[in-house]
C-alpha atoms as a PDB file:
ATOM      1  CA  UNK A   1      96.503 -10.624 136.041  1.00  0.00           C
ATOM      2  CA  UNK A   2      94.469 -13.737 136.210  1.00  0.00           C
ATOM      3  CA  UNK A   3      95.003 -15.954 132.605  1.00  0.00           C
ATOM      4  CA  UNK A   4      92.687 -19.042 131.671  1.00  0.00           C
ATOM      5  CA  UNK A   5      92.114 -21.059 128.835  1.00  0.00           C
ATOM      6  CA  UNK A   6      89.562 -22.699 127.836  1.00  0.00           C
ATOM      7  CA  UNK A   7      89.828 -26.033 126.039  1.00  0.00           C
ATOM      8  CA  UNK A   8      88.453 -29.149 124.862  1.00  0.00           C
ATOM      9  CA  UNK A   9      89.932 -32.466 124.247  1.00  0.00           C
ATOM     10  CA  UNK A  10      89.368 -32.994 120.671  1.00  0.00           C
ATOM     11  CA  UNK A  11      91.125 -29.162 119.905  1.00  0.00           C
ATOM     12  CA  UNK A  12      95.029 -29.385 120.564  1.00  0.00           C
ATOM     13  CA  UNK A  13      95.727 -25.661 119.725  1.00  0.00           C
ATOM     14  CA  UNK A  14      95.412 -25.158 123.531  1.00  0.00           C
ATOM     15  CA  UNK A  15      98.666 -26.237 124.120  1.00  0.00           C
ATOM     16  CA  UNK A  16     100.352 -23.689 121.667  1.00  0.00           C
ATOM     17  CA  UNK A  17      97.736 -20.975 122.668  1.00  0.00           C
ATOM     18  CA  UNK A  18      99.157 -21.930 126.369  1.00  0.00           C
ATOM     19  CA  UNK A  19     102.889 -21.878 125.361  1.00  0.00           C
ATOM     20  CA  UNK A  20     102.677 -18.449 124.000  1.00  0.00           C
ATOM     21  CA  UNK A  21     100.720 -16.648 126.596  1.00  0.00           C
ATOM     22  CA  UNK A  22     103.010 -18.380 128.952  1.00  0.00           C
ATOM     23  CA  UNK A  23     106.410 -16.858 127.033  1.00  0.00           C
ATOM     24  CA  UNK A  24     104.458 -13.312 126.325  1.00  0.00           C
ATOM     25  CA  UNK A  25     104.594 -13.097 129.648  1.00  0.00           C
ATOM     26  CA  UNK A  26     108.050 -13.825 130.715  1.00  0.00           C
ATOM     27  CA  UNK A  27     108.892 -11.178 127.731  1.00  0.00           C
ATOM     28  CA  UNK A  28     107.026  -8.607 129.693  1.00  0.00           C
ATOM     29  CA  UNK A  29     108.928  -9.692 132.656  1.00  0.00           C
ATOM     30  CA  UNK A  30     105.104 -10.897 134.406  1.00  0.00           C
ATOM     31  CA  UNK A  31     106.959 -14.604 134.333  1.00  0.00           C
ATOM     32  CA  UNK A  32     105.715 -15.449 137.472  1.00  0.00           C
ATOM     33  CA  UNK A  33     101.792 -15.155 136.570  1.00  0.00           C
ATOM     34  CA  UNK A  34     100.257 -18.161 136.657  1.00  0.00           C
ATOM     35  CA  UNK A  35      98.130 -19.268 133.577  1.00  0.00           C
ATOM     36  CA  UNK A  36      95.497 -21.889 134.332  1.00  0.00           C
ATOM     37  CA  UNK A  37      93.514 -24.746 131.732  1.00  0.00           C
ATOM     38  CA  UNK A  38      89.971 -25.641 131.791  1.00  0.00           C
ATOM     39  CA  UNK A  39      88.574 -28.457 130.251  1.00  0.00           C
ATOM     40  CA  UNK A  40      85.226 -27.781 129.023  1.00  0.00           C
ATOM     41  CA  UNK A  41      83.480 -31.288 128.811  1.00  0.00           C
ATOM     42  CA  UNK A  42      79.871 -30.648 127.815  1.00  0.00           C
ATOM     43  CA  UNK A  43      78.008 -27.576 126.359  1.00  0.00           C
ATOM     44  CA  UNK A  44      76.271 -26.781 129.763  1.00  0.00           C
ATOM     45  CA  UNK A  45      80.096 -26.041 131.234  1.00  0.00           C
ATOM     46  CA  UNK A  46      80.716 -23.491 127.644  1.00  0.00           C
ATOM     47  CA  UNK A  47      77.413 -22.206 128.249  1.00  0.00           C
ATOM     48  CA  UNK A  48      78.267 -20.984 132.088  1.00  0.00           C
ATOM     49  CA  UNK A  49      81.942 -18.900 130.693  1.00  0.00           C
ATOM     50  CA  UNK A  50      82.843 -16.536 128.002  1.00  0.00           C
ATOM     51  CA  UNK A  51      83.868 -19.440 125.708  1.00  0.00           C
ATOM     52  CA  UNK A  52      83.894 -18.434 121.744  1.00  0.00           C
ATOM     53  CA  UNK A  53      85.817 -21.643 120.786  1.00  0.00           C
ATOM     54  CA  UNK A  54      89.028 -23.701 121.851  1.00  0.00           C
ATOM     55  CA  UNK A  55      91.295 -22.193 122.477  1.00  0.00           C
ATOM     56  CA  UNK A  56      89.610 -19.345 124.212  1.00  0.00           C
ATOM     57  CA  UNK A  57      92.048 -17.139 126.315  1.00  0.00           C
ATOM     58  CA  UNK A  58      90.372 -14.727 129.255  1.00  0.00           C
ATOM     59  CA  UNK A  59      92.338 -12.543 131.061  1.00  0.00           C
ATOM     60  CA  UNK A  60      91.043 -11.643 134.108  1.00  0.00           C
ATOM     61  CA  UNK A  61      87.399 -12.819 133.405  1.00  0.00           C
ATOM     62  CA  UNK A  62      87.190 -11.657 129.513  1.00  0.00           C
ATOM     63  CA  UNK A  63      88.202 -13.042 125.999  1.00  0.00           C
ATOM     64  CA  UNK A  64      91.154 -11.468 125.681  1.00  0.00           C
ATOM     65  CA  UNK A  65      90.223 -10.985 121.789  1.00  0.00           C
ATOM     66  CA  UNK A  66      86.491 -11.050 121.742  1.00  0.00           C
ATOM     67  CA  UNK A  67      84.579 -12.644 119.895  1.00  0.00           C
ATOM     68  CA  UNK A  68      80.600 -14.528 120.016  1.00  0.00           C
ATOM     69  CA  UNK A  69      80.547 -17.139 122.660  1.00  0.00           C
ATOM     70  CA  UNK A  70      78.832 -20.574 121.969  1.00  0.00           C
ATOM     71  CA  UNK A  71      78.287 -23.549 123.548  1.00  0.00           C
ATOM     72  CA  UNK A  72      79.270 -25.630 121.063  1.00  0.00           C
ATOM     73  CA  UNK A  73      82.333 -27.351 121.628  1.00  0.00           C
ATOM     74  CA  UNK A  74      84.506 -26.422 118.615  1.00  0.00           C
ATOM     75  CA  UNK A  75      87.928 -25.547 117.695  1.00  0.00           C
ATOM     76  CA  UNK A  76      88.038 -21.752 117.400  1.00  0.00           C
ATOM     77  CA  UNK A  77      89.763 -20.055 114.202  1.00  0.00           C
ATOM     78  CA  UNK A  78      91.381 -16.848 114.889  1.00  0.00           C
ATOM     79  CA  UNK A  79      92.503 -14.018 111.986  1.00  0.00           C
ATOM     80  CA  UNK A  80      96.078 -13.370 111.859  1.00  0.00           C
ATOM     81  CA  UNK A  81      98.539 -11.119 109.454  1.00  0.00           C
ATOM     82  CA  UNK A  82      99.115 -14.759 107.696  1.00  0.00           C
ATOM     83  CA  UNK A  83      95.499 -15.820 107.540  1.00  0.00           C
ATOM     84  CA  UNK A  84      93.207 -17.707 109.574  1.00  0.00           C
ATOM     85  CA  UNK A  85      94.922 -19.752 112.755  1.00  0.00           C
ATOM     86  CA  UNK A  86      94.143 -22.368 115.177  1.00  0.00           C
ATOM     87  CA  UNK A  87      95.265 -19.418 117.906  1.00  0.00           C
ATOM     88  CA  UNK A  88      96.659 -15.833 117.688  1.00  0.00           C
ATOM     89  CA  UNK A  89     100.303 -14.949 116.660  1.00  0.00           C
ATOM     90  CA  UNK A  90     102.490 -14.117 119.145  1.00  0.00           C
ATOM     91  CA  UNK A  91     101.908 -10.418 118.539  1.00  0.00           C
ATOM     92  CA  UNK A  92      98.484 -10.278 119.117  1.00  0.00           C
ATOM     93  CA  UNK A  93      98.792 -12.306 122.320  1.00  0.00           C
ATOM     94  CA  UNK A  94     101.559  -9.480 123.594  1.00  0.00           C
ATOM     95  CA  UNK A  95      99.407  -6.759 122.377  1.00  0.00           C
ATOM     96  CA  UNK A  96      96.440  -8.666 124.069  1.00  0.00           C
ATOM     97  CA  UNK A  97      98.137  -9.008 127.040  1.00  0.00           C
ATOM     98  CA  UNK A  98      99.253  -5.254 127.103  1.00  0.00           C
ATOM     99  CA  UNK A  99      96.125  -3.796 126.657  1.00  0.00           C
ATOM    100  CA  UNK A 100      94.597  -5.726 129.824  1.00  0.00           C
ATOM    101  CA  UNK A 101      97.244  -4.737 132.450  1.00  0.00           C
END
C-alpha cells in the first residue's frame, strides 16, 4: 500500500493527518509501510494530483475519502462524529485504510 499526503505550508494539519495514518498502520500491524509528504507549492502542482485540500491523504493513487479536487491551495475541512476537522478521526483513517487493502 502506497500512502501520500498532500500538503501545503501555510496548512499544519498535515502533520497530525501524517501521525495518524502513520499509527493506523502500526495498529493493523502494516508498521513498516512507508507514508510519504508532498509539498504542493503552486496551483499548477494541485492541478496535476487528486488534491481536494491540505491535508489530502491518497492511498495508492486515490483520496482515501473522496472528495472535489481543486487547485486552490487551501486547508481542507473534513466531517467527523464531533463536527467539522482540520483531518479525519482516527476511525475513519483505520476504516479508510481497511477498505483500500
Amino acid at each position: 500500500m502506497q500512502i501520500e499526503i498532500l500538503h501545503i505550508d501555510a496548512c499544519p494539519n498535515w502533520v497530525e493527518a501524517g501521525r495518524r495514518v502513520e499509527a493506523a498502520l502500526v495498529g493493523m500491524g502494516r508498521g513498516d509501510d512507508a507514508v510519504s509528504y508532498r509539498l504542493l507549492t503552486t496551483s499548477a502542482e494541485a492541478a496535476k494530483v487528486p488534491f481536494a485540500g491540505s491535508p489530502t491523504i491518497l492511498v495508492d493513487g486515490a483520496d482515501a475519502f473522496p472528495a472535489e479536487r481543486t487547485a486552490d491551495l487551501a486547508c481542507r475541512v473534513y466531517r467527523t462524529d464531533t463536527g467539522f476537522a482540520g483531518v479525519p478521526s482516527d476511525a475513519q483513517i483505520r476504516e479508510a485504510l481497511r477498505r483500500h487493502r
